[in-house]
C-alpha atoms as a PDB file:
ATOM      1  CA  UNK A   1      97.724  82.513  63.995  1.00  0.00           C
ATOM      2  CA  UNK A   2      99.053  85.220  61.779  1.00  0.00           C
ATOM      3  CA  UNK A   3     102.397  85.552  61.722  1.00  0.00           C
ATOM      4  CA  UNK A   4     103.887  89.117  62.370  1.00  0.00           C
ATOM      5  CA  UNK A   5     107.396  90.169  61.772  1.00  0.00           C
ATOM      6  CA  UNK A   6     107.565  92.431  64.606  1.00  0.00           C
ATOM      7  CA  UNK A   7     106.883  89.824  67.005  1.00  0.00           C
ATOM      8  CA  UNK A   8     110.699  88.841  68.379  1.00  0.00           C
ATOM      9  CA  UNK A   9     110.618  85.740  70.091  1.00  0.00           C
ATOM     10  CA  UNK A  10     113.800  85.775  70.831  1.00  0.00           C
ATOM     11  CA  UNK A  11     113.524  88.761  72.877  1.00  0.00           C
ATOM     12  CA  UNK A  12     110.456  87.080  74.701  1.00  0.00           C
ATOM     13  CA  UNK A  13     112.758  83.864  75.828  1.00  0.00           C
ATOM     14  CA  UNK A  14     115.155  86.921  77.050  1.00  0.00           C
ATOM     15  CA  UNK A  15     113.017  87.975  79.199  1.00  0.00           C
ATOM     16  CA  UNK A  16     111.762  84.930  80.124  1.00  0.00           C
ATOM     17  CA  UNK A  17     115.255  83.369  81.208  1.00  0.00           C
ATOM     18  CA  UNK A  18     115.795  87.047  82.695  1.00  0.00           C
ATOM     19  CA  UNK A  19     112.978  86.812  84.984  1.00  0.00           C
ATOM     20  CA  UNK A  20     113.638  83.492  86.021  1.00  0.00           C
ATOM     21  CA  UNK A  21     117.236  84.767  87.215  1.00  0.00           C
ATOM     22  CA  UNK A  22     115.526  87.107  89.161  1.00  0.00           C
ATOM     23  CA  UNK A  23     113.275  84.890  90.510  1.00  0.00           C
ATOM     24  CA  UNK A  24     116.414  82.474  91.476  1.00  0.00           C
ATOM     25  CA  UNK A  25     118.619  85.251  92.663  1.00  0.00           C
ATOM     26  CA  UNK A  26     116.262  86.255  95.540  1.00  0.00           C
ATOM     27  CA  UNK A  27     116.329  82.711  96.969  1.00  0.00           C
ATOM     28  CA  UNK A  28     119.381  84.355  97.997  1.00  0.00           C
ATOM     29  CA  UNK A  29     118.520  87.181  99.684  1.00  0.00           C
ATOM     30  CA  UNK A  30     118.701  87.495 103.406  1.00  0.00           C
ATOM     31  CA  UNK A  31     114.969  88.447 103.789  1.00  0.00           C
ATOM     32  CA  UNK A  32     113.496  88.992 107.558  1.00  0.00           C
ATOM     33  CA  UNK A  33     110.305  88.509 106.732  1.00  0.00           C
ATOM     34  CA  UNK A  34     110.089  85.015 104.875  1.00  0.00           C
ATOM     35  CA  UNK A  35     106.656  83.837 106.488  1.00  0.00           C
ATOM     36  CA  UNK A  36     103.979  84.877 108.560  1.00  0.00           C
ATOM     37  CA  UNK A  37     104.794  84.551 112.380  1.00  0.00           C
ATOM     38  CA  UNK A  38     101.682  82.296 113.857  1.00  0.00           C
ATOM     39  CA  UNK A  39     102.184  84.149 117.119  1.00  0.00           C
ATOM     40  CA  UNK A  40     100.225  87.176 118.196  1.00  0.00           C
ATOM     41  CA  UNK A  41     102.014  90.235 118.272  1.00  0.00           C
ATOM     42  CA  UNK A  42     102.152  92.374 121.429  1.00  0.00           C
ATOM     43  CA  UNK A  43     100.345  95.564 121.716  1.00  0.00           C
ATOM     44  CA  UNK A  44     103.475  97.379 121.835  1.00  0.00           C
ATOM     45  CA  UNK A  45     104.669  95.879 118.755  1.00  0.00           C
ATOM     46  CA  UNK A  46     101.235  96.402 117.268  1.00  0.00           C
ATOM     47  CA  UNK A  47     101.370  99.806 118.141  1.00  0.00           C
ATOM     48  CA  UNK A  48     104.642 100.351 116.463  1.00  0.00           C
ATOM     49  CA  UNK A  49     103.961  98.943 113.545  1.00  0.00           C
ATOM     50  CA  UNK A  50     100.747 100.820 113.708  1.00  0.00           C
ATOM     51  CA  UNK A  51     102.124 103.808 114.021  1.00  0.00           C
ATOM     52  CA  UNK A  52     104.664 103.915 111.678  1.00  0.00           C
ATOM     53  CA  UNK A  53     102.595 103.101 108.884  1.00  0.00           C
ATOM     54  CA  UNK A  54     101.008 106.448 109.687  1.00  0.00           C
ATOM     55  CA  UNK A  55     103.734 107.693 107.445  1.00  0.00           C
ATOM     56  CA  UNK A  56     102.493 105.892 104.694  1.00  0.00           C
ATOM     57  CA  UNK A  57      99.619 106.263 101.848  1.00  0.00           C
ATOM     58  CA  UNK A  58      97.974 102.751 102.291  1.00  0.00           C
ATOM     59  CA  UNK A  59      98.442 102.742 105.932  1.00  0.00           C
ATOM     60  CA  UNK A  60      96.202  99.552 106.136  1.00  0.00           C
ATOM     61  CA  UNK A  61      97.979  97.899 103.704  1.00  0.00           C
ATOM     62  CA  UNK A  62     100.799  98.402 105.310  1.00  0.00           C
ATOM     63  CA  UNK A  63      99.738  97.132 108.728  1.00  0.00           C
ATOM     64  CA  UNK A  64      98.019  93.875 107.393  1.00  0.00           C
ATOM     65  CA  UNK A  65     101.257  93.075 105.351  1.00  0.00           C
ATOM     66  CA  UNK A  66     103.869  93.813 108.802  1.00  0.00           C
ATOM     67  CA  UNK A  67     102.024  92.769 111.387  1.00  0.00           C
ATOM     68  CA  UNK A  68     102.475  89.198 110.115  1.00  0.00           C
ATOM     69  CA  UNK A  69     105.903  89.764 110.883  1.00  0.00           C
ATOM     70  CA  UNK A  70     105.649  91.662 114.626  1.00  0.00           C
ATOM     71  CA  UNK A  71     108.041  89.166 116.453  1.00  0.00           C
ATOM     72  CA  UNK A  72     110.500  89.637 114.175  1.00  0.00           C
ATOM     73  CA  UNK A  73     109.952  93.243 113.748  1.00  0.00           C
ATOM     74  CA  UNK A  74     109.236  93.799 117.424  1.00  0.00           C
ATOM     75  CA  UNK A  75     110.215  97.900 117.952  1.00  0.00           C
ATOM     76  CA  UNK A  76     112.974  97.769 115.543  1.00  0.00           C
ATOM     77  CA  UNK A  77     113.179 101.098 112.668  1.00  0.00           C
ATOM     78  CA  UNK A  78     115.418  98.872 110.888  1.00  0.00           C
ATOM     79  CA  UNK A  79     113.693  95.682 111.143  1.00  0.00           C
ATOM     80  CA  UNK A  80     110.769  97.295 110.122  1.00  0.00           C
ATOM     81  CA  UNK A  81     112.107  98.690 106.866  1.00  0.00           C
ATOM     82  CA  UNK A  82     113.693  95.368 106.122  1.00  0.00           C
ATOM     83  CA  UNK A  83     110.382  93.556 106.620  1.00  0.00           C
ATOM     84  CA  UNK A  84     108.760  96.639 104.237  1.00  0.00           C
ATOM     85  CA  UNK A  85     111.075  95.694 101.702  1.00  0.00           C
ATOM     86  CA  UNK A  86     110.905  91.914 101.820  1.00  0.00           C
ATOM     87  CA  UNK A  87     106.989  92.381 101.260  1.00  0.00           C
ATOM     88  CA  UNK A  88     107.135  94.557  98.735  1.00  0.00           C
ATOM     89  CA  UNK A  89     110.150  92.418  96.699  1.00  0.00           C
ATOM     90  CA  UNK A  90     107.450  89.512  96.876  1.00  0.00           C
ATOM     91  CA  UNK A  91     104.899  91.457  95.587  1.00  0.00           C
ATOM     92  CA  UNK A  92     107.074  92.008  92.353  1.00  0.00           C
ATOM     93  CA  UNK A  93     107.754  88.731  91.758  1.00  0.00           C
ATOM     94  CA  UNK A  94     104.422  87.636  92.215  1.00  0.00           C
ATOM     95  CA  UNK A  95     102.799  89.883  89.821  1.00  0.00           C
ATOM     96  CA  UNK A  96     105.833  89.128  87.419  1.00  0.00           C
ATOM     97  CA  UNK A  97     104.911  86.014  87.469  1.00  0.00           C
ATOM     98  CA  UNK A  98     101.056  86.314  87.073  1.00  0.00           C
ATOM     99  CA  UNK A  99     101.904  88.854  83.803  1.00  0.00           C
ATOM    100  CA  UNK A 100     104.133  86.495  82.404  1.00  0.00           C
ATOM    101  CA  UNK A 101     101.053  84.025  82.525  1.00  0.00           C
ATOM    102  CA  UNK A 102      99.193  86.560  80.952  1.00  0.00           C
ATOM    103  CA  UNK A 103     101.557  86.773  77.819  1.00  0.00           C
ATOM    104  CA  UNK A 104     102.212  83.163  77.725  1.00  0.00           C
ATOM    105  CA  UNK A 105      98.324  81.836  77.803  1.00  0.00           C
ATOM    106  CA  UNK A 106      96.312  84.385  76.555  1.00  0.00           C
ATOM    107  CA  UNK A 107      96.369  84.411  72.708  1.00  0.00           C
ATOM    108  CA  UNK A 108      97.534  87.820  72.530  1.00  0.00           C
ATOM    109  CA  UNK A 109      97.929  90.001  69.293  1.00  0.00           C
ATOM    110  CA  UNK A 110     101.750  90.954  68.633  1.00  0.00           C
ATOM    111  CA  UNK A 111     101.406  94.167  69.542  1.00  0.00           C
ATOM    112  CA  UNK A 112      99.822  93.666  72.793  1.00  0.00           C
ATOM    113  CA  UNK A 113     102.059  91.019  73.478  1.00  0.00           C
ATOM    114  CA  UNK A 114     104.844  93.349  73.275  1.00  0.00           C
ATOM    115  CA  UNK A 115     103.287  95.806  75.356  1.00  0.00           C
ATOM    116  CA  UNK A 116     103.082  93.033  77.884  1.00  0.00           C
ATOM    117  CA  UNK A 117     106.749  92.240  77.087  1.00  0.00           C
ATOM    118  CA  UNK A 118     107.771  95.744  77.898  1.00  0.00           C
ATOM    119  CA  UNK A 119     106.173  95.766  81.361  1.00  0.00           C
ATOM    120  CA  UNK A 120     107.642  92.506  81.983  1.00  0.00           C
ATOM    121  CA  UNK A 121     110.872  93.847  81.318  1.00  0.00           C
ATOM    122  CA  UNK A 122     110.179  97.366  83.789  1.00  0.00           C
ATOM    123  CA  UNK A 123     109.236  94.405  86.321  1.00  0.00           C
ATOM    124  CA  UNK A 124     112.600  92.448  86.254  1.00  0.00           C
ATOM    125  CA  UNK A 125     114.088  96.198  86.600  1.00  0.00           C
ATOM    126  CA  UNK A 126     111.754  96.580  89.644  1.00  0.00           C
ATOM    127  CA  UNK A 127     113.027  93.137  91.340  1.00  0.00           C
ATOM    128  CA  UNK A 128     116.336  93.713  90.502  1.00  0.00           C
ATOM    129  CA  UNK A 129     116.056  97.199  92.451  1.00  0.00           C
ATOM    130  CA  UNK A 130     114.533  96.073  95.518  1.00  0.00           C
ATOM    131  CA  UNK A 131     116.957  92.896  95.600  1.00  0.00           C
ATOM    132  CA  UNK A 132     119.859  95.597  95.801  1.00  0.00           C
ATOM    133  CA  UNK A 133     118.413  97.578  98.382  1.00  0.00           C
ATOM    134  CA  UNK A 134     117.564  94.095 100.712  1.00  0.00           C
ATOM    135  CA  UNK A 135     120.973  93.553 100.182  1.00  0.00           C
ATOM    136  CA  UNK A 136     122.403  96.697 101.166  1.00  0.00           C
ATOM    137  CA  UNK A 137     120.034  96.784 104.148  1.00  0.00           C
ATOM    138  CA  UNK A 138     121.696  93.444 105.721  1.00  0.00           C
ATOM    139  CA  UNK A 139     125.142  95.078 106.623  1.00  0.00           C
ATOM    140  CA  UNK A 140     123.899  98.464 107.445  1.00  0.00           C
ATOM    141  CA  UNK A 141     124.482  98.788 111.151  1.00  0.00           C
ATOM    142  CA  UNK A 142     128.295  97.622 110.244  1.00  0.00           C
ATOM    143  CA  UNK A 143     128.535 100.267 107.512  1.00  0.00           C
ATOM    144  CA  UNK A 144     130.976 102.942 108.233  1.00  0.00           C
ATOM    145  CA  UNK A 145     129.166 104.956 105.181  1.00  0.00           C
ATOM    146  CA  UNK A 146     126.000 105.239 106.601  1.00  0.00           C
ATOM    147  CA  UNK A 147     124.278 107.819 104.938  1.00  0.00           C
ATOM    148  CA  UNK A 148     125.669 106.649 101.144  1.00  0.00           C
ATOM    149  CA  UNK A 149     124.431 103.410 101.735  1.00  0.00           C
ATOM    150  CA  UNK A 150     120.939 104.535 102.858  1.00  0.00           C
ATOM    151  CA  UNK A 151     120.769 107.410  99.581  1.00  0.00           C
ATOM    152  CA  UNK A 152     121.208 103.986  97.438  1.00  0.00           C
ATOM    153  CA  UNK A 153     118.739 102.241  99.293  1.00  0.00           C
ATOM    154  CA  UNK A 154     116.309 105.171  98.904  1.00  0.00           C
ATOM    155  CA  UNK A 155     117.064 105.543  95.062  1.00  0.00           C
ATOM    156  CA  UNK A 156     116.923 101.521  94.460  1.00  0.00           C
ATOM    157  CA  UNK A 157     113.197 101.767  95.869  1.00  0.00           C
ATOM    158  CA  UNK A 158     112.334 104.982  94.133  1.00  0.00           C
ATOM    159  CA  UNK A 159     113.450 103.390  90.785  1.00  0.00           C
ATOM    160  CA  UNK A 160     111.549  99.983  91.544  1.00  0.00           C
ATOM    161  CA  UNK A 161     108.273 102.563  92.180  1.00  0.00           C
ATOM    162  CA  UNK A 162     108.767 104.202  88.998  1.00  0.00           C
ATOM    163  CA  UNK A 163     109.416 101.027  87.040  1.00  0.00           C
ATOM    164  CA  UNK A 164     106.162  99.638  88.105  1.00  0.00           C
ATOM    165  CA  UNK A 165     104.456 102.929  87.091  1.00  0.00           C
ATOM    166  CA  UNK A 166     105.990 103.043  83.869  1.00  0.00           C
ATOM    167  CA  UNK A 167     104.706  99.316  83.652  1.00  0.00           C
ATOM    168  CA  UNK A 168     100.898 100.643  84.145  1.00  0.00           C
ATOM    169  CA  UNK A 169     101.483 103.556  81.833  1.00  0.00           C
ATOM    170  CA  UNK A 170     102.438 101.376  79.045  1.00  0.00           C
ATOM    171  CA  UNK A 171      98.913 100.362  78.547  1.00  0.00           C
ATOM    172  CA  UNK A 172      97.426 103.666  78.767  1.00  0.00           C
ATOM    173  CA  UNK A 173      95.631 104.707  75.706  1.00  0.00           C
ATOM    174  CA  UNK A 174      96.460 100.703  74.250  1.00  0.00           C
ATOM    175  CA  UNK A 175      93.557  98.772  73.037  1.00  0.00           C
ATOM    176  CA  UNK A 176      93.861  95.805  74.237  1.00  0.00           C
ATOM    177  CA  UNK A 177      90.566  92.969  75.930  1.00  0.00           C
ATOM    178  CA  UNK A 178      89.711  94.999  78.516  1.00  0.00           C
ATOM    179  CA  UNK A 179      90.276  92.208  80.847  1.00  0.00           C
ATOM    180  CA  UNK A 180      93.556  90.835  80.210  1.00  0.00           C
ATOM    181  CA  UNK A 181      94.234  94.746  80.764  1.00  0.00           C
ATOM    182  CA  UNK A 182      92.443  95.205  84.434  1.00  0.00           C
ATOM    183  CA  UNK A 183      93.523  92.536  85.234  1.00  0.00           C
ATOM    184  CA  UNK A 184      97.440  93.229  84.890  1.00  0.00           C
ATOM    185  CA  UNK A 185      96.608  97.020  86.252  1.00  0.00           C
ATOM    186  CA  UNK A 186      95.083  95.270  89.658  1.00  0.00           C
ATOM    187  CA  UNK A 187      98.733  93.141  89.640  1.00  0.00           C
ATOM    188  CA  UNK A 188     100.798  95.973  89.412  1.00  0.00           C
ATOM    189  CA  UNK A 189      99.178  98.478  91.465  1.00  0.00           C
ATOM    190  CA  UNK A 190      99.506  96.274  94.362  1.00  0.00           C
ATOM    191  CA  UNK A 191     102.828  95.965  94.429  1.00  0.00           C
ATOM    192  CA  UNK A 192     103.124  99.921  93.752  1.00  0.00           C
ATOM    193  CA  UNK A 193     101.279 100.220  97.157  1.00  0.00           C
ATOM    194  CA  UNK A 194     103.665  97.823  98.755  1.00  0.00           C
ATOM    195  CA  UNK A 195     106.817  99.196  97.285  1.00  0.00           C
ATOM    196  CA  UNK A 196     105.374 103.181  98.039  1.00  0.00           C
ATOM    197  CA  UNK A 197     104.747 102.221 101.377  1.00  0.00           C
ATOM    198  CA  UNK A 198     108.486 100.699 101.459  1.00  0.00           C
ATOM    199  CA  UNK A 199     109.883 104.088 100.515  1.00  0.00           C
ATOM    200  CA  UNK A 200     107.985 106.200 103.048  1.00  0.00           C
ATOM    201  CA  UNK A 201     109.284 103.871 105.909  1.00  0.00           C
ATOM    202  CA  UNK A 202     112.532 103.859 104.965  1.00  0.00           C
ATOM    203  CA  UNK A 203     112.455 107.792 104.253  1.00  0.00           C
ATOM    204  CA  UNK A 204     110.995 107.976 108.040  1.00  0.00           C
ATOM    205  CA  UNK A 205     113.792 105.460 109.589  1.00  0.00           C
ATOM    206  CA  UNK A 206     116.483 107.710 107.715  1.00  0.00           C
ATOM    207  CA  UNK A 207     114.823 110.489 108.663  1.00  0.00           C
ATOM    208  CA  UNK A 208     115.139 109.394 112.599  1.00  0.00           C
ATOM    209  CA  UNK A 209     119.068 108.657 112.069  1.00  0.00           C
ATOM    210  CA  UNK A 210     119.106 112.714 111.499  1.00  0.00           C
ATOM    211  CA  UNK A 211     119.324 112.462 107.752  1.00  0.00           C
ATOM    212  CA  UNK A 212     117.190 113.733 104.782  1.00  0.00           C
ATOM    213  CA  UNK A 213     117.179 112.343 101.329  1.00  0.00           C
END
Protein backbone atom coordinates (compact mmCIF):
# COMPACT_ATOMS: atom_id res chain seq x y z
CA UNK A 1 0.00 0.00 0.00
CA UNK A 2 1.24 3.45 -0.72
CA UNK A 3 2.60 5.09 1.88
CA UNK A 4 1.26 8.69 2.66
CA UNK A 5 2.83 11.16 4.95
CA UNK A 6 -0.29 12.56 6.15
CA UNK A 7 -1.44 9.41 7.47
CA UNK A 8 -0.49 9.73 11.52
CA UNK A 9 -0.62 6.54 13.06
CA UNK A 10 0.15 7.66 16.03
CA UNK A 11 -2.83 9.71 16.29
CA UNK A 12 -4.94 6.56 15.17
CA UNK A 13 -3.52 4.36 18.34
CA UNK A 14 -4.72 7.73 20.29
CA UNK A 15 -7.80 7.31 19.51
CA UNK A 16 -7.84 3.89 19.66
CA UNK A 17 -6.55 3.64 23.41
CA UNK A 18 -9.02 6.76 23.87
CA UNK A 19 -11.98 4.88 22.90
CA UNK A 20 -11.16 1.96 24.72
CA UNK A 21 -11.08 4.23 28.01
CA UNK A 22 -14.34 5.16 27.18
CA UNK A 23 -15.49 1.98 26.58
CA UNK A 24 -13.91 0.86 30.17
CA UNK A 25 -15.05 3.91 32.00
CA UNK A 26 -18.79 3.18 31.46
CA UNK A 27 -18.45 -0.27 33.06
CA UNK A 28 -18.63 2.15 35.73
CA UNK A 29 -21.51 3.91 35.35
CA UNK A 30 -24.55 3.38 37.47
CA UNK A 31 -26.87 2.64 34.46
CA UNK A 32 -30.75 1.64 35.22
CA UNK A 33 -31.28 0.14 32.29
CA UNK A 34 -28.45 -2.60 31.85
CA UNK A 35 -30.74 -5.40 30.21
CA UNK A 36 -33.99 -6.03 28.96
CA UNK A 37 -36.57 -6.91 31.78
CA UNK A 38 -38.18 -10.50 30.56
CA UNK A 39 -41.34 -9.43 32.36
CA UNK A 40 -44.29 -7.79 30.71
CA UNK A 41 -44.84 -4.38 31.54
CA UNK A 42 -48.19 -3.19 32.92
CA UNK A 43 -50.51 -1.15 30.92
CA UNK A 44 -49.99 1.68 33.13
CA UNK A 45 -46.39 1.56 32.73
CA UNK A 46 -46.90 1.01 29.03
CA UNK A 47 -48.94 3.87 28.88
CA UNK A 48 -46.40 6.05 30.49
CA UNK A 49 -43.78 5.23 28.64
CA UNK A 50 -46.07 5.57 25.73
CA UNK A 51 -46.95 8.70 26.37
CA UNK A 52 -44.02 10.36 27.11
CA UNK A 53 -42.34 9.48 24.09
CA UNK A 54 -45.05 11.62 22.52
CA UNK A 55 -42.58 14.34 23.23
CA UNK A 56 -40.17 12.91 21.10
CA UNK A 57 -39.29 12.77 17.14
CA UNK A 58 -38.91 8.90 16.81
CA UNK A 59 -41.63 8.21 19.19
CA UNK A 60 -41.45 4.45 18.18
CA UNK A 61 -38.05 4.27 18.64
CA UNK A 62 -38.32 5.46 21.69
CA UNK A 63 -41.00 3.09 22.98
CA UNK A 64 -39.34 -0.16 21.56
CA UNK A 65 -35.97 0.91 23.23
CA UNK A 66 -37.91 1.78 27.08
CA UNK A 67 -40.35 -0.50 27.23
CA UNK A 68 -37.67 -3.18 27.66
CA UNK A 69 -37.03 -1.49 30.73
CA UNK A 70 -40.92 -0.80 32.17
CA UNK A 71 -40.32 -2.50 35.64
CA UNK A 72 -37.62 -0.56 36.28
CA UNK A 73 -39.00 2.52 34.82
CA UNK A 74 -42.49 1.85 36.14
CA UNK A 75 -44.17 5.75 36.33
CA UNK A 76 -40.99 7.30 37.27
CA UNK A 77 -39.96 11.02 35.15
CA UNK A 78 -36.65 10.36 36.46
CA UNK A 79 -36.29 6.79 35.89
CA UNK A 80 -37.40 7.30 32.62
CA UNK A 81 -34.78 9.84 31.62
CA UNK A 82 -32.13 7.71 33.21
CA UNK A 83 -33.23 4.67 31.20
CA UNK A 84 -33.28 7.32 27.92
CA UNK A 85 -29.86 8.01 28.60
CA UNK A 86 -28.47 4.56 29.35
CA UNK A 87 -29.92 3.55 25.77
CA UNK A 88 -28.72 6.14 24.04
CA UNK A 89 -24.90 5.93 25.82
CA UNK A 90 -25.02 2.24 24.36
CA UNK A 91 -25.89 3.25 21.18
CA UNK A 92 -22.58 5.38 21.04
CA UNK A 93 -20.47 2.89 21.97
CA UNK A 94 -21.83 0.48 19.77
CA UNK A 95 -21.54 2.40 16.66
CA UNK A 96 -17.98 3.51 17.96
CA UNK A 97 -17.14 0.37 17.91
CA UNK A 98 -18.62 -0.81 14.52
CA UNK A 99 -16.68 2.56 12.86
CA UNK A 100 -13.62 1.69 14.41
CA UNK A 101 -14.04 -1.75 12.52
CA UNK A 102 -14.62 0.13 9.60
CA UNK A 103 -11.17 2.01 9.75
CA UNK A 104 -9.33 -0.91 11.01
CA UNK A 105 -10.53 -3.65 8.20
CA UNK A 106 -11.45 -1.90 5.34
CA UNK A 107 -8.35 -0.93 3.27
CA UNK A 108 -9.11 2.59 3.38
CA UNK A 109 -7.24 5.45 1.45
CA UNK A 110 -5.44 7.97 3.97
CA UNK A 111 -7.64 10.47 3.50
CA UNK A 112 -10.73 8.62 4.11
CA UNK A 113 -9.22 7.00 6.86
CA UNK A 114 -8.80 10.22 8.50
CA UNK A 115 -12.16 11.28 7.85
CA UNK A 116 -13.13 8.14 9.67
CA UNK A 117 -10.58 9.09 12.37
CA UNK A 118 -12.23 12.41 12.88
CA UNK A 119 -15.70 10.97 13.48
CA UNK A 120 -14.23 8.52 15.71
CA UNK A 121 -12.84 11.15 17.67
CA UNK A 122 -16.57 13.40 17.70
CA UNK A 123 -17.79 9.80 18.97
CA UNK A 124 -15.48 9.42 22.07
CA UNK A 125 -16.65 13.25 22.65
CA UNK A 126 -20.26 11.94 22.35
CA UNK A 127 -19.65 8.99 25.06
CA UNK A 128 -17.78 11.02 27.15
CA UNK A 129 -20.90 13.53 27.24
CA UNK A 130 -23.56 11.19 27.93
CA UNK A 131 -21.26 9.32 30.62
CA UNK A 132 -21.28 12.83 32.49
CA UNK A 133 -24.79 13.39 32.31
CA UNK A 134 -25.59 9.41 33.65
CA UNK A 135 -23.47 10.41 36.23
CA UNK A 136 -24.93 13.53 37.25
CA UNK A 137 -28.38 11.96 36.95
CA UNK A 138 -27.55 9.29 39.88
CA UNK A 139 -27.45 11.89 42.80
CA UNK A 140 -30.04 14.20 41.52
CA UNK A 141 -32.89 13.83 43.95
CA UNK A 142 -30.03 14.54 46.78
CA UNK A 143 -28.82 17.63 44.91
CA UNK A 144 -29.44 20.80 46.70
CA UNK A 145 -28.60 22.59 43.13
CA UNK A 146 -31.23 21.24 41.29
CA UNK A 147 -31.71 23.23 38.43
CA UNK A 148 -27.58 23.66 37.73
CA UNK A 149 -27.26 20.15 37.75
CA UNK A 150 -30.14 19.49 35.30
CA UNK A 151 -28.76 22.75 32.75
CA UNK A 152 -25.45 20.40 32.67
CA UNK A 153 -27.29 17.43 32.06
CA UNK A 154 -29.24 19.15 29.25
CA UNK A 155 -25.98 20.70 27.68
CA UNK A 156 -23.91 17.22 28.10
CA UNK A 157 -26.76 15.62 25.81
CA UNK A 158 -27.06 18.54 23.47
CA UNK A 159 -23.23 18.37 22.88
CA UNK A 160 -23.27 14.42 22.49
CA UNK A 161 -26.26 15.24 19.64
CA UNK A 162 -24.17 17.65 17.94
CA UNK A 163 -21.01 15.56 18.08
CA UNK A 164 -22.71 12.78 16.33
CA UNK A 165 -23.99 15.26 13.69
CA UNK A 166 -20.78 16.74 13.14
CA UNK A 167 -19.64 12.98 12.78
CA UNK A 168 -22.23 12.52 9.69
CA UNK A 169 -21.32 15.89 8.27
CA UNK A 170 -17.77 15.00 7.98
CA UNK A 171 -18.48 12.82 5.08
CA UNK A 172 -20.66 15.10 3.28
CA UNK A 173 -19.42 16.04 -0.07
CA UNK A 174 -16.24 13.17 0.67
CA UNK A 175 -15.74 10.59 -1.92
CA UNK A 176 -15.35 7.80 -0.38
CA UNK A 177 -16.97 3.57 -1.50
CA UNK A 178 -20.25 4.41 -1.22
CA UNK A 179 -20.73 1.61 1.12
CA UNK A 180 -18.23 1.85 3.72
CA UNK A 181 -19.99 5.45 3.73
CA UNK A 182 -23.90 4.27 4.19
CA UNK A 183 -22.97 2.14 6.08
CA UNK A 184 -21.28 4.40 8.90
CA UNK A 185 -24.29 7.10 8.16
CA UNK A 186 -26.96 4.13 9.17
CA UNK A 187 -24.49 3.71 12.57
CA UNK A 188 -24.58 7.09 13.50
CA UNK A 189 -27.95 8.18 12.78
CA UNK A 190 -29.23 5.66 15.11
CA UNK A 191 -27.72 6.70 17.89
CA UNK A 192 -28.67 10.48 16.91
CA UNK A 193 -32.32 9.20 17.22
CA UNK A 194 -31.59 7.65 20.54
CA UNK A 195 -29.60 10.47 21.99
CA UNK A 196 -32.47 13.24 20.37
CA UNK A 197 -35.03 11.35 21.90
CA UNK A 198 -32.84 11.47 25.30
CA UNK A 199 -32.87 15.25 25.18
CA UNK A 200 -36.59 15.76 24.58
CA UNK A 201 -37.37 13.54 27.69
CA UNK A 202 -35.20 15.04 29.81
CA UNK A 203 -36.27 18.67 28.50
CA UNK A 204 -40.02 17.34 29.36
CA UNK A 205 -39.02 15.86 33.01
CA UNK A 206 -37.27 19.37 33.67
CA UNK A 207 -39.89 20.95 32.25
CA UNK A 208 -42.46 19.16 34.90
CA UNK A 209 -40.03 20.20 37.94
CA UNK A 210 -41.22 23.95 36.79
CA UNK A 211 -38.02 24.70 34.96
CA UNK A 212 -37.08 25.69 31.34
CA UNK A 213 -33.75 25.27 29.74
Amino acid sequence: MESFPCLNLSSSLSAIVALFFFFHLSLLTPCLATSPDPQSPTNTTTKFIRTSCGVTLYPKLCFKTLSAYASAIQTSPMELANAALCVSLKGAQSSSKKVMKLLKGQGLSPRDAGVIRDCIETMQDSVDELQQSLMAMEDLQEAPDFRMKMSDIVTWVSAALTDEDTCMAGFEGHAMKEEVKSTIRRYIESVAQLTSNALAIINKFLSAQGYQH
